[in-house]
ModelCIF file with pLDDT and N, C-alpha, C, O atoms, coordinates in Angstrom:
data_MODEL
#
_entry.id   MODEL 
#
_entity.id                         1 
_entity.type                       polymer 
_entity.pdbx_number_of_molecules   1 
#
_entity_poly.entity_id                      1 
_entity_poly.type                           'polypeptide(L)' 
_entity_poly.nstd_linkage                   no 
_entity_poly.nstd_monomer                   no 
_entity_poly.pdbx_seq_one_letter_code       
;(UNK)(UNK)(UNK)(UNK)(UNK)(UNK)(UNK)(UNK)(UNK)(UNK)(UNK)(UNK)(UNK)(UNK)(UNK)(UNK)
(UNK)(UNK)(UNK)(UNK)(UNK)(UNK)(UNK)(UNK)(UNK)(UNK)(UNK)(UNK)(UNK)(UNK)(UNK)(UNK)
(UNK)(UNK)(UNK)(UNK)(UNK)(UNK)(UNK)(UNK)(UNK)(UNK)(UNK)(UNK)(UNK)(UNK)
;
_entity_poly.pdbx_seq_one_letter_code_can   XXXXXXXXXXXXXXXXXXXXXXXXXXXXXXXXXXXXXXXXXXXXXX 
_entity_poly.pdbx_strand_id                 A 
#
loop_
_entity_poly_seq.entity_id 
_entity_poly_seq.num 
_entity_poly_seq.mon_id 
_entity_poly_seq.hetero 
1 1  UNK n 
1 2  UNK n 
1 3  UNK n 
1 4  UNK n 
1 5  UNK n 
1 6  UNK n 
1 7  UNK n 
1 8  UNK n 
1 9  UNK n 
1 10 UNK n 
1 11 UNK n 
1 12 UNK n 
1 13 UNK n 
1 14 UNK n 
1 15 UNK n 
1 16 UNK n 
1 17 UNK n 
1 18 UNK n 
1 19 UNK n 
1 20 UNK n 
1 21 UNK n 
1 22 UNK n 
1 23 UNK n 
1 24 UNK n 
1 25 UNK n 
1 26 UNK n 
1 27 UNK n 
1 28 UNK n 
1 29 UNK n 
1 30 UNK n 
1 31 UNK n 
1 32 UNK n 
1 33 UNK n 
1 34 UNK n 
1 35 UNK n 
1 36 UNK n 
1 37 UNK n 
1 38 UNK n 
1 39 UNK n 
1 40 UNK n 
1 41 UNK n 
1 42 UNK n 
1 43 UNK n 
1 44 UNK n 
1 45 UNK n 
1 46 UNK n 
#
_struct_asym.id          A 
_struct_asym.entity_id   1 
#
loop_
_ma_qa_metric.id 
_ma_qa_metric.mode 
_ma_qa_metric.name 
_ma_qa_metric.software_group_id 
_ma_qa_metric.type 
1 global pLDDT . pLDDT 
2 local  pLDDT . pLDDT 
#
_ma_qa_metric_global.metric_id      1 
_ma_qa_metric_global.metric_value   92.72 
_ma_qa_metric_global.model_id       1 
_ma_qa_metric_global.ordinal_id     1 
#
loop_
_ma_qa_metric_local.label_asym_id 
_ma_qa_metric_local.label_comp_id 
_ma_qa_metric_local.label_seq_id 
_ma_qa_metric_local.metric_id 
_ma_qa_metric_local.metric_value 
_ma_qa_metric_local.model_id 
_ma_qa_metric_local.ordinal_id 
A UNK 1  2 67.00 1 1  
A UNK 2  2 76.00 1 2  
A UNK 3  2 69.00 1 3  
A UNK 4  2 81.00 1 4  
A UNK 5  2 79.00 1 5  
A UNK 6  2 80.00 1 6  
A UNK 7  2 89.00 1 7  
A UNK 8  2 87.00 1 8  
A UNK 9  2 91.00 1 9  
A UNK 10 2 92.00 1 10 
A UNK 11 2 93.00 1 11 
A UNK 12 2 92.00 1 12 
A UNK 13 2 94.00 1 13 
A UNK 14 2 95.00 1 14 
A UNK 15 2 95.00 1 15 
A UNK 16 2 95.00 1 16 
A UNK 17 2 97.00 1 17 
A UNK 18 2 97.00 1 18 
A UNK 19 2 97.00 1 19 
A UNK 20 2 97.00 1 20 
A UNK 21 2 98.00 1 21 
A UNK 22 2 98.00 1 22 
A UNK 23 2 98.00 1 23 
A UNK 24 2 98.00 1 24 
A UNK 25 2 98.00 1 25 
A UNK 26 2 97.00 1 26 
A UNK 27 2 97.00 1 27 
A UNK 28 2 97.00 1 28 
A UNK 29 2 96.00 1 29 
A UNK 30 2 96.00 1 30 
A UNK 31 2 96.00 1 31 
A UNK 32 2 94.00 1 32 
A UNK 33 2 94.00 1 33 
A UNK 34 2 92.00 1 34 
A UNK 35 2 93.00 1 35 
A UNK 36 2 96.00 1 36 
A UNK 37 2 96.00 1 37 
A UNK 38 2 95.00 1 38 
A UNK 39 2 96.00 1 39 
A UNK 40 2 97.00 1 40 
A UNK 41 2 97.00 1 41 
A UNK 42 2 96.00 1 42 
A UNK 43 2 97.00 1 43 
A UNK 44 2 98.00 1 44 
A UNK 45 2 96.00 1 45 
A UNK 46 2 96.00 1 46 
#
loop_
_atom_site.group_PDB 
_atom_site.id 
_atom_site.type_symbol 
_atom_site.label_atom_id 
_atom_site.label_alt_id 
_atom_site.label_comp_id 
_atom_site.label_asym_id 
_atom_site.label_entity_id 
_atom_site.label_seq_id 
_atom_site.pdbx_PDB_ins_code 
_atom_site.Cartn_x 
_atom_site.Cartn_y 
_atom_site.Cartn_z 
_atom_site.occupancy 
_atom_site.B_iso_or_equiv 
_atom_site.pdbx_formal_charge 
_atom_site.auth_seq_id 
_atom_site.auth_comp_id 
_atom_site.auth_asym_id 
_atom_site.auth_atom_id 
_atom_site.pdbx_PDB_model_num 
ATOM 1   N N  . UNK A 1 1  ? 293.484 88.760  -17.297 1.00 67.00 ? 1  UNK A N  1 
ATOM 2   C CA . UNK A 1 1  ? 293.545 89.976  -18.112 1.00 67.00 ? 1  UNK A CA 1 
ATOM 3   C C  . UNK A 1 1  ? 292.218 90.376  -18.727 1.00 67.00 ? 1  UNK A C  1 
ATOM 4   O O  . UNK A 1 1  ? 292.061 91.173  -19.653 1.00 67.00 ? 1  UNK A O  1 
ATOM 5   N N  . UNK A 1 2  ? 291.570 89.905  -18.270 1.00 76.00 ? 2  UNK A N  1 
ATOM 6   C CA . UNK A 1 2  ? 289.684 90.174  -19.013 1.00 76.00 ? 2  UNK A CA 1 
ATOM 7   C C  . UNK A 1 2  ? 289.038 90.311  -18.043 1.00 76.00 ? 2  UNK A C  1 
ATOM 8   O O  . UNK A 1 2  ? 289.003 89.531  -17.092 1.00 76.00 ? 2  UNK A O  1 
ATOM 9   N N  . UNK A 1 3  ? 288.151 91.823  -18.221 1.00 69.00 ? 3  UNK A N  1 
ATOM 10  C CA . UNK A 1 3  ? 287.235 92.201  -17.676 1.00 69.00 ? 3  UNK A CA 1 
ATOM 11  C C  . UNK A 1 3  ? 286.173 91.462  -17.810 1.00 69.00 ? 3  UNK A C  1 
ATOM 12  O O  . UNK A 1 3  ? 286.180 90.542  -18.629 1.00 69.00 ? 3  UNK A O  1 
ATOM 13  N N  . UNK A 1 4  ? 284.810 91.792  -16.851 1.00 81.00 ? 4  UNK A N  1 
ATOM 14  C CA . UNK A 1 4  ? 284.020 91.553  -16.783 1.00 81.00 ? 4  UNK A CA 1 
ATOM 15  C C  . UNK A 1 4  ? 283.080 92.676  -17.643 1.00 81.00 ? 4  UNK A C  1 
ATOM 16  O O  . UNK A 1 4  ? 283.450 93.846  -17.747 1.00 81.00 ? 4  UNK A O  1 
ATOM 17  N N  . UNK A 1 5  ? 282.096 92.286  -18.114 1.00 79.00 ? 5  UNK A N  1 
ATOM 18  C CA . UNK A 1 5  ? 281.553 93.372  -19.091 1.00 79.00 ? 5  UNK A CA 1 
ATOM 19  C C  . UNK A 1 5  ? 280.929 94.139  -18.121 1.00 79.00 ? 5  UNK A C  1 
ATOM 20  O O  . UNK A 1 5  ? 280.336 93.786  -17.102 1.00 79.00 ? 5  UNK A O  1 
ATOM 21  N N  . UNK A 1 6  ? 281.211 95.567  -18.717 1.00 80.00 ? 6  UNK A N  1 
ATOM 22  C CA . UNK A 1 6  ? 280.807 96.550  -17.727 1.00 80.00 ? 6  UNK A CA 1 
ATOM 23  C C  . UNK A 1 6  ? 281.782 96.869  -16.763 1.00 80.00 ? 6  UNK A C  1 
ATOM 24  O O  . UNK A 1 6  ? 281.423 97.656  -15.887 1.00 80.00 ? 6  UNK A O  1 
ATOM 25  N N  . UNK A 1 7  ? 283.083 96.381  -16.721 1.00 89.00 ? 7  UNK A N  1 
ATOM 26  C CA . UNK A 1 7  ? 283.799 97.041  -15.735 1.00 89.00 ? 7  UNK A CA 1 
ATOM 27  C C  . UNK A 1 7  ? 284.671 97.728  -16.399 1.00 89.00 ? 7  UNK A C  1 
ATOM 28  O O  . UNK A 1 7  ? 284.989 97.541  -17.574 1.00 89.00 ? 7  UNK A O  1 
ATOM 29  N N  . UNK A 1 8  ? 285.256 98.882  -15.363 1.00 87.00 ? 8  UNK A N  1 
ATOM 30  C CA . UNK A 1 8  ? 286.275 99.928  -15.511 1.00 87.00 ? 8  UNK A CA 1 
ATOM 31  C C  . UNK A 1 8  ? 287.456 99.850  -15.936 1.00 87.00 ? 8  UNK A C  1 
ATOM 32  O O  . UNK A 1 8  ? 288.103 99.028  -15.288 1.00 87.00 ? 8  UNK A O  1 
ATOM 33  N N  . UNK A 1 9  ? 288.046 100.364 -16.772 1.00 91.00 ? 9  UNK A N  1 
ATOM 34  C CA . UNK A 1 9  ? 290.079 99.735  -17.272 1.00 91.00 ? 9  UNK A CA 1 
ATOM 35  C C  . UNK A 1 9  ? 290.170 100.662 -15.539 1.00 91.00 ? 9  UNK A C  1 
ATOM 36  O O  . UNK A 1 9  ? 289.202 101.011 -14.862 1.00 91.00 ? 9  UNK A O  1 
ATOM 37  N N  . UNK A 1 10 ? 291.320 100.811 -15.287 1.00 92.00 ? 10 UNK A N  1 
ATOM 38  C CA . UNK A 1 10 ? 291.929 100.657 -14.530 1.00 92.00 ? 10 UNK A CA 1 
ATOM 39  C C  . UNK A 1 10 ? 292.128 102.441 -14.800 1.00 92.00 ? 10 UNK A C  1 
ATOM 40  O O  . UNK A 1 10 ? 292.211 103.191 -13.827 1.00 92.00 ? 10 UNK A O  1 
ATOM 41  N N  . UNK A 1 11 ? 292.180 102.901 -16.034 1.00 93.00 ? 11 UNK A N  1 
ATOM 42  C CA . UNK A 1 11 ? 292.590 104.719 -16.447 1.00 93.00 ? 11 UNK A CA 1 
ATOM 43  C C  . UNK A 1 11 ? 290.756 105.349 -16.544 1.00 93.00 ? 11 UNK A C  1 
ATOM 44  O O  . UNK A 1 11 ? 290.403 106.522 -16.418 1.00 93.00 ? 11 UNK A O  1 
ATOM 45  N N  . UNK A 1 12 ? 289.764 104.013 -16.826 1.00 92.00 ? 12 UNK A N  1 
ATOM 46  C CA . UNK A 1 12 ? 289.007 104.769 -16.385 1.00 92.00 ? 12 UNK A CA 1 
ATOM 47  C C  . UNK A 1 12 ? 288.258 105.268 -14.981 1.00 92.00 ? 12 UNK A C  1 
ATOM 48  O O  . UNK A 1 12 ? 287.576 106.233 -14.635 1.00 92.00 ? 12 UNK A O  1 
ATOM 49  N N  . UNK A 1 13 ? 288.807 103.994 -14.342 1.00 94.00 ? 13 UNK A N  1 
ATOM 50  C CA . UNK A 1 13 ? 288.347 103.872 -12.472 1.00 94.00 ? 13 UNK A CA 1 
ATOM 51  C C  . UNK A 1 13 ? 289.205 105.620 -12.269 1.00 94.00 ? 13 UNK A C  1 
ATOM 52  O O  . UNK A 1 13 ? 288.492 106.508 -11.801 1.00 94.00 ? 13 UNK A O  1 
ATOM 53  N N  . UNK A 1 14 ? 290.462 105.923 -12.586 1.00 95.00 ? 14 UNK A N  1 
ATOM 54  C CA . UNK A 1 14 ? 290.828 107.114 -11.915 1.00 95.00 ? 14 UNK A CA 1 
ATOM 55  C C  . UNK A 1 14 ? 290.496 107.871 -12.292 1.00 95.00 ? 14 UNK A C  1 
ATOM 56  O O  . UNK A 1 14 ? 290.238 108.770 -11.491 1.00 95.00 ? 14 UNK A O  1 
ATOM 57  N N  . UNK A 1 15 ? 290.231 108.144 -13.768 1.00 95.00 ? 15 UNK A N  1 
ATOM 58  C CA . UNK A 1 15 ? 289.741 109.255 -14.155 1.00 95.00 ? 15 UNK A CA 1 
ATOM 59  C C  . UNK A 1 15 ? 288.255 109.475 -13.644 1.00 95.00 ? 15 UNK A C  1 
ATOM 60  O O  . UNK A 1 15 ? 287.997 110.639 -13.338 1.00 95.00 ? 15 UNK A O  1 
ATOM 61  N N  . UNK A 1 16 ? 287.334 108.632 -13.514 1.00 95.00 ? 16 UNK A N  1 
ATOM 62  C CA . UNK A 1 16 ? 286.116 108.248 -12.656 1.00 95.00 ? 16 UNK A CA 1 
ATOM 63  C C  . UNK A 1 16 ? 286.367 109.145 -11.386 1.00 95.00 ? 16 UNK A C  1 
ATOM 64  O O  . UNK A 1 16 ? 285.645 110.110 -11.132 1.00 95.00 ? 16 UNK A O  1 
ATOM 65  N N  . UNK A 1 17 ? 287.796 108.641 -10.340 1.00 97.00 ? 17 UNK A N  1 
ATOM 66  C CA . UNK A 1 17 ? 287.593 109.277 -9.172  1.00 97.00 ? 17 UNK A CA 1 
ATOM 67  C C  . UNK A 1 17 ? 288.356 110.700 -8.917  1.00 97.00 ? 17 UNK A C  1 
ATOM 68  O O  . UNK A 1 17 ? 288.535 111.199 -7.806  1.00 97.00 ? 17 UNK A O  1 
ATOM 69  N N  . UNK A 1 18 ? 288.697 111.155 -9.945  1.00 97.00 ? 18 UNK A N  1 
ATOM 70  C CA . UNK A 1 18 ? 289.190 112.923 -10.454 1.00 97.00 ? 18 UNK A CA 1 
ATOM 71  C C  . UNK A 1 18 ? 287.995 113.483 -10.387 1.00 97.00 ? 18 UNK A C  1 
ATOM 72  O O  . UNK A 1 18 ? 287.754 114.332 -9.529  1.00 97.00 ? 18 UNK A O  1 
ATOM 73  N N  . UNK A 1 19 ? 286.886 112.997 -11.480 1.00 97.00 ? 19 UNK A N  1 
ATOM 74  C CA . UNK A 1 19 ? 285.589 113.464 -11.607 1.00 97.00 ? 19 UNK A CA 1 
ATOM 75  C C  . UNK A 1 19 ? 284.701 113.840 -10.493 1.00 97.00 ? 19 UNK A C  1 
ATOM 76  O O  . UNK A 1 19 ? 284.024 114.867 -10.448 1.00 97.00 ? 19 UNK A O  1 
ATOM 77  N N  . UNK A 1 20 ? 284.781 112.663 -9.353  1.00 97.00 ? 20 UNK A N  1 
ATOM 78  C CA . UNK A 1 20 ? 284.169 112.218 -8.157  1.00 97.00 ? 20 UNK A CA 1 
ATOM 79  C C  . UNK A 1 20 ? 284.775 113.752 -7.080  1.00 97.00 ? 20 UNK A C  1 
ATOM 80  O O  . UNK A 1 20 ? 284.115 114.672 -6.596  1.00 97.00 ? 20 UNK A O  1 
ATOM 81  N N  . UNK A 1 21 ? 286.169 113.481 -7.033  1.00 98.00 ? 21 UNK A N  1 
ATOM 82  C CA . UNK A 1 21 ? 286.827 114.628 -6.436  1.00 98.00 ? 21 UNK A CA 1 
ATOM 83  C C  . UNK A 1 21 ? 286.700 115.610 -6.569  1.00 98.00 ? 21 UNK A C  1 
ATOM 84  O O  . UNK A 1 21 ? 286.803 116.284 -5.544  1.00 98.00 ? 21 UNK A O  1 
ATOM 85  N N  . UNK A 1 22 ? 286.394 116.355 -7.887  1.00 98.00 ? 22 UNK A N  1 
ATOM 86  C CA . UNK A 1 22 ? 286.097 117.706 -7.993  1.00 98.00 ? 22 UNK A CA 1 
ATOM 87  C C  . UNK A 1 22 ? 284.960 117.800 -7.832  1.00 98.00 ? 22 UNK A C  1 
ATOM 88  O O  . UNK A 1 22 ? 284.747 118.985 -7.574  1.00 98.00 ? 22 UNK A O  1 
ATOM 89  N N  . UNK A 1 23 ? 283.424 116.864 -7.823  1.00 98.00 ? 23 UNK A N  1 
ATOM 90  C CA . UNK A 1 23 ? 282.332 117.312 -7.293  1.00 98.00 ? 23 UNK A CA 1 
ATOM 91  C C  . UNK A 1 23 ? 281.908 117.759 -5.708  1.00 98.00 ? 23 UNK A C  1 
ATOM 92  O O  . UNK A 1 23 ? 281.092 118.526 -5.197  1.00 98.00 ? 23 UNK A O  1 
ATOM 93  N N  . UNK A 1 24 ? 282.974 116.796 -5.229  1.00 98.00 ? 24 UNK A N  1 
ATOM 94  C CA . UNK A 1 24 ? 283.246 117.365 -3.844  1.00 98.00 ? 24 UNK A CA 1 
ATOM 95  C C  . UNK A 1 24 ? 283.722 117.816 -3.137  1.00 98.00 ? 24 UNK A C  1 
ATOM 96  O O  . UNK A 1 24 ? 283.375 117.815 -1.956  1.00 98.00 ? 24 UNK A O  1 
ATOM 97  N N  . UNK A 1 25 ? 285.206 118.659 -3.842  1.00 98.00 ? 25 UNK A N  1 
ATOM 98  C CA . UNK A 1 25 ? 285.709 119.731 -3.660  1.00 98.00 ? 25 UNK A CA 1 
ATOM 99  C C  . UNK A 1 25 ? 284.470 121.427 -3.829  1.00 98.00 ? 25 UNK A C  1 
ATOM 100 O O  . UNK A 1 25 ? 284.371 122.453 -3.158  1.00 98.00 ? 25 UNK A O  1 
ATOM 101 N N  . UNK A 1 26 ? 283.877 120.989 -4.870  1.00 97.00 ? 26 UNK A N  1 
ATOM 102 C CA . UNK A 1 26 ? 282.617 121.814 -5.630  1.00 97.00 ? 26 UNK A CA 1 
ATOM 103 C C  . UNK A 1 26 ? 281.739 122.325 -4.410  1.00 97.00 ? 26 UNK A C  1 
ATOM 104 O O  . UNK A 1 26 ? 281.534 123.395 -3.837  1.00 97.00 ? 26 UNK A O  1 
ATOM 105 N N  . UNK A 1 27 ? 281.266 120.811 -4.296  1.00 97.00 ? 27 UNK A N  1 
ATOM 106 C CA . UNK A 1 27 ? 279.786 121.280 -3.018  1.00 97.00 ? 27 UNK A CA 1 
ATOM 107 C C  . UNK A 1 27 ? 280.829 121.354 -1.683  1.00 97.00 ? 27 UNK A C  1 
ATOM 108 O O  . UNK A 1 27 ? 280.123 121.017 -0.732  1.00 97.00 ? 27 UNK A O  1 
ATOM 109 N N  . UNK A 1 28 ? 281.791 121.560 -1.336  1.00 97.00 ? 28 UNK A N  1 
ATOM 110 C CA . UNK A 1 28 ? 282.495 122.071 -0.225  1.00 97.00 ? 28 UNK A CA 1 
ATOM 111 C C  . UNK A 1 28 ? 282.893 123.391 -0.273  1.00 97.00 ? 28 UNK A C  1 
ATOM 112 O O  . UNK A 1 28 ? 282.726 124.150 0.682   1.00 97.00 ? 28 UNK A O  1 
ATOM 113 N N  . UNK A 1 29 ? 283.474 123.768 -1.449  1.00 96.00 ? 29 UNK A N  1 
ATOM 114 C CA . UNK A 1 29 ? 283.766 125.051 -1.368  1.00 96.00 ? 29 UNK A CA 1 
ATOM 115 C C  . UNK A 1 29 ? 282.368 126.036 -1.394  1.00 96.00 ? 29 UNK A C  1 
ATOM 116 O O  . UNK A 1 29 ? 282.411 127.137 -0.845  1.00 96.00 ? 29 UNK A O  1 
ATOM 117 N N  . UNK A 1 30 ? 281.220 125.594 -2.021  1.00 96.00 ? 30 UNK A N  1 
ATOM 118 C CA . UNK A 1 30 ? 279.753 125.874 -2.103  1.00 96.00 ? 30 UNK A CA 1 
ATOM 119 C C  . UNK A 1 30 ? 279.172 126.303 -0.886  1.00 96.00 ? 30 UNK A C  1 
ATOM 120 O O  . UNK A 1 30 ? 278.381 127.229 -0.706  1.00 96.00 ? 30 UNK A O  1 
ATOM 121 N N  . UNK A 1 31 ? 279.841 125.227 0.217   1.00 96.00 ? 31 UNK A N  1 
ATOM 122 C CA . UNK A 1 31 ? 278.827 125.685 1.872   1.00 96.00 ? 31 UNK A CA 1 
ATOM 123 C C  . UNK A 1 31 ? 279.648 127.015 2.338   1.00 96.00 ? 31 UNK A C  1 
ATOM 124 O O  . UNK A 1 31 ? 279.541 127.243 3.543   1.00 96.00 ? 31 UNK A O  1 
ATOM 125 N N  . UNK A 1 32 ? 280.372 127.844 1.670   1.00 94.00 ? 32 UNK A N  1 
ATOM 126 C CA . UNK A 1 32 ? 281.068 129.140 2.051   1.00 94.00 ? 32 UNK A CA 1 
ATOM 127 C C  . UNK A 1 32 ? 280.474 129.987 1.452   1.00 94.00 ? 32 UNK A C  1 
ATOM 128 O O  . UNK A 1 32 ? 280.761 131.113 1.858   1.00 94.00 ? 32 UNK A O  1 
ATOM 129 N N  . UNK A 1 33 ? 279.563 129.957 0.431   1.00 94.00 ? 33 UNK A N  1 
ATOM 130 C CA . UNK A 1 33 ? 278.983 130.799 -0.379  1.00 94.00 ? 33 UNK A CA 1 
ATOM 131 C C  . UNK A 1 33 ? 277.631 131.540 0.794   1.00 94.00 ? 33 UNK A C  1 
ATOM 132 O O  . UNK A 1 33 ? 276.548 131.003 1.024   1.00 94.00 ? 33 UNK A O  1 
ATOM 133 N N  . UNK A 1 34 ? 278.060 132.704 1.302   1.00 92.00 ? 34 UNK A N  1 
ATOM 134 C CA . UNK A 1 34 ? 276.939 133.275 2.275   1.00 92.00 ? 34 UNK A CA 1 
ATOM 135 C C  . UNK A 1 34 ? 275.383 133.008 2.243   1.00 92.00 ? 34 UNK A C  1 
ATOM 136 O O  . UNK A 1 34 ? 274.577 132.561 3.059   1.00 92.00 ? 34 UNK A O  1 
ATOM 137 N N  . UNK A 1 35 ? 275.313 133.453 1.006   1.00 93.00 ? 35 UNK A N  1 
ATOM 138 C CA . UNK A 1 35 ? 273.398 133.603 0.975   1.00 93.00 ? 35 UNK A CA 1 
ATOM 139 C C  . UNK A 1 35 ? 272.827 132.242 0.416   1.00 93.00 ? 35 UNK A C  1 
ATOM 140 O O  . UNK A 1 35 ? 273.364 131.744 -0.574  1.00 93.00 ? 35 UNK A O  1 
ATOM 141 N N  . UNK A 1 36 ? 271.760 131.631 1.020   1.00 96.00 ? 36 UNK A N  1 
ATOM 142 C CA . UNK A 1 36 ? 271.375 130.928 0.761   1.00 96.00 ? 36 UNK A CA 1 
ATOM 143 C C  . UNK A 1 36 ? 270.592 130.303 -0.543  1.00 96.00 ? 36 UNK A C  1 
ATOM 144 O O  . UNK A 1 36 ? 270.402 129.212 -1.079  1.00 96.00 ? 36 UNK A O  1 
ATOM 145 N N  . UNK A 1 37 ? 270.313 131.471 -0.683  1.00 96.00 ? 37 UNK A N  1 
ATOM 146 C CA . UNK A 1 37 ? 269.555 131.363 -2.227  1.00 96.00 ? 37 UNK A CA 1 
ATOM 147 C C  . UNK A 1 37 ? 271.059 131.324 -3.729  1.00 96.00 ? 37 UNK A C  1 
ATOM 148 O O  . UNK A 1 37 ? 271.067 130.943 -4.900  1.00 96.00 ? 37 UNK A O  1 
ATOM 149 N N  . UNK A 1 38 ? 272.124 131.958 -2.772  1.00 95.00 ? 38 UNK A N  1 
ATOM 150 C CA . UNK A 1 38 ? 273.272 131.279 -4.187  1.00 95.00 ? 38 UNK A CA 1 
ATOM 151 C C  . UNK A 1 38 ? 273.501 130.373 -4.051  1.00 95.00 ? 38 UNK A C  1 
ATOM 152 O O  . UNK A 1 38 ? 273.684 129.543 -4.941  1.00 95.00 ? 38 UNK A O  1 
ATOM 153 N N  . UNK A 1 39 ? 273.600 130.142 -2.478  1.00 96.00 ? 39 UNK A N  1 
ATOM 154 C CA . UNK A 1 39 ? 274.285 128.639 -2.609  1.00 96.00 ? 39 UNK A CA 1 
ATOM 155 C C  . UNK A 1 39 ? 273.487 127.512 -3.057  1.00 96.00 ? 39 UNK A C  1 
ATOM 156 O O  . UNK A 1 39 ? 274.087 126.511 -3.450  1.00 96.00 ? 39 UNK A O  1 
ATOM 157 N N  . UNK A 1 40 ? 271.912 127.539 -3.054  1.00 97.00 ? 40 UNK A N  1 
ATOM 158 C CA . UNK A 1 40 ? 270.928 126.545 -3.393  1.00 97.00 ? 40 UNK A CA 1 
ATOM 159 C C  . UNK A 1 40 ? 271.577 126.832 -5.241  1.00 97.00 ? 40 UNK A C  1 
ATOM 160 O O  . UNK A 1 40 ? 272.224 125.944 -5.795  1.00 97.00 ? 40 UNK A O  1 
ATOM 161 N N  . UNK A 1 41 ? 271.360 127.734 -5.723  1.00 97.00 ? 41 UNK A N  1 
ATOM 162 C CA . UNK A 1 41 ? 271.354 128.096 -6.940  1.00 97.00 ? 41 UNK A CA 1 
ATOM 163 C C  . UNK A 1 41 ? 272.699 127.276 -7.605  1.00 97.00 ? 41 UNK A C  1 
ATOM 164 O O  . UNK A 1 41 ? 272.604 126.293 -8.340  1.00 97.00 ? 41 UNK A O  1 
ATOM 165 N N  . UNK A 1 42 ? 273.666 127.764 -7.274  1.00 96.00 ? 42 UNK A N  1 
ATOM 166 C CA . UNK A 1 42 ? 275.081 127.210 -7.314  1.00 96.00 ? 42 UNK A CA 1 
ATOM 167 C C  . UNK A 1 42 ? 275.113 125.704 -7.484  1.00 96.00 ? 42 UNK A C  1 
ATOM 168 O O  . UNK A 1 42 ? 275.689 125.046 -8.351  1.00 96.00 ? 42 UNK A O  1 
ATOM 169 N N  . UNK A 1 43 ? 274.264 125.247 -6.324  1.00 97.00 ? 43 UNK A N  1 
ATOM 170 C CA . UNK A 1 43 ? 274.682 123.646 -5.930  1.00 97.00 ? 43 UNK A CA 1 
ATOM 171 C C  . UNK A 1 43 ? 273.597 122.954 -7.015  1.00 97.00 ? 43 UNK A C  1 
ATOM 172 O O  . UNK A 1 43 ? 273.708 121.793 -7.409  1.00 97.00 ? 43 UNK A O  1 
ATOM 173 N N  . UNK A 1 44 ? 273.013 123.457 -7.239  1.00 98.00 ? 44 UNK A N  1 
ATOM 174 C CA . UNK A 1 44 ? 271.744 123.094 -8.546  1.00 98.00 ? 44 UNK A CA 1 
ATOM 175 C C  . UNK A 1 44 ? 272.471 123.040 -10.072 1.00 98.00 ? 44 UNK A C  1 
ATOM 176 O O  . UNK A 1 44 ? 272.377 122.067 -10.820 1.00 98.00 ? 44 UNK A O  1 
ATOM 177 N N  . UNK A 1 45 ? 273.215 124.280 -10.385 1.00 96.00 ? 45 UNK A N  1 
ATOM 178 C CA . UNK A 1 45 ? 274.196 124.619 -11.095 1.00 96.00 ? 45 UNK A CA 1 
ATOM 179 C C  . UNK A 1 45 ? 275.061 123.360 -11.441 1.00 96.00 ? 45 UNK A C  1 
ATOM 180 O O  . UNK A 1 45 ? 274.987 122.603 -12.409 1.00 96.00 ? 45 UNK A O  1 
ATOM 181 N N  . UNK A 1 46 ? 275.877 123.362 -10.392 1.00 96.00 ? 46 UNK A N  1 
ATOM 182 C CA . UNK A 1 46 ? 276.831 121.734 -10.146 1.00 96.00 ? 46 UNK A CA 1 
ATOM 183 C C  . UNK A 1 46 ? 276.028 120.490 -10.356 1.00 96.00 ? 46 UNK A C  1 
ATOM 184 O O  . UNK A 1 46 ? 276.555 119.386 -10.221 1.00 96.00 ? 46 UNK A O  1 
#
């Protein structure tokens, strides 16, 4: 029942990979953005 120092509870590992998920939902929906200069802008943004 004891972590190692520095490791994740178990609510923060998922909430960790929610975080993870929407950055790469983010830069996916991003490579649809036409012009290049938004999408650089955008993904800089993120």
């Amino acid at each position: 029942g004891r972590l190692p120092p520095g490791a994740l509870t178990l609510k923060q590992f998922l909430r960790r990979q929610q975080v993870l998920q929407l950055y790469r939902k983010i830069l996916r929906a991003l490579r649809e953005v036409p012009a290049e200069t938004d999408r650089q802008y955008l993904r800089d943004w993120a």
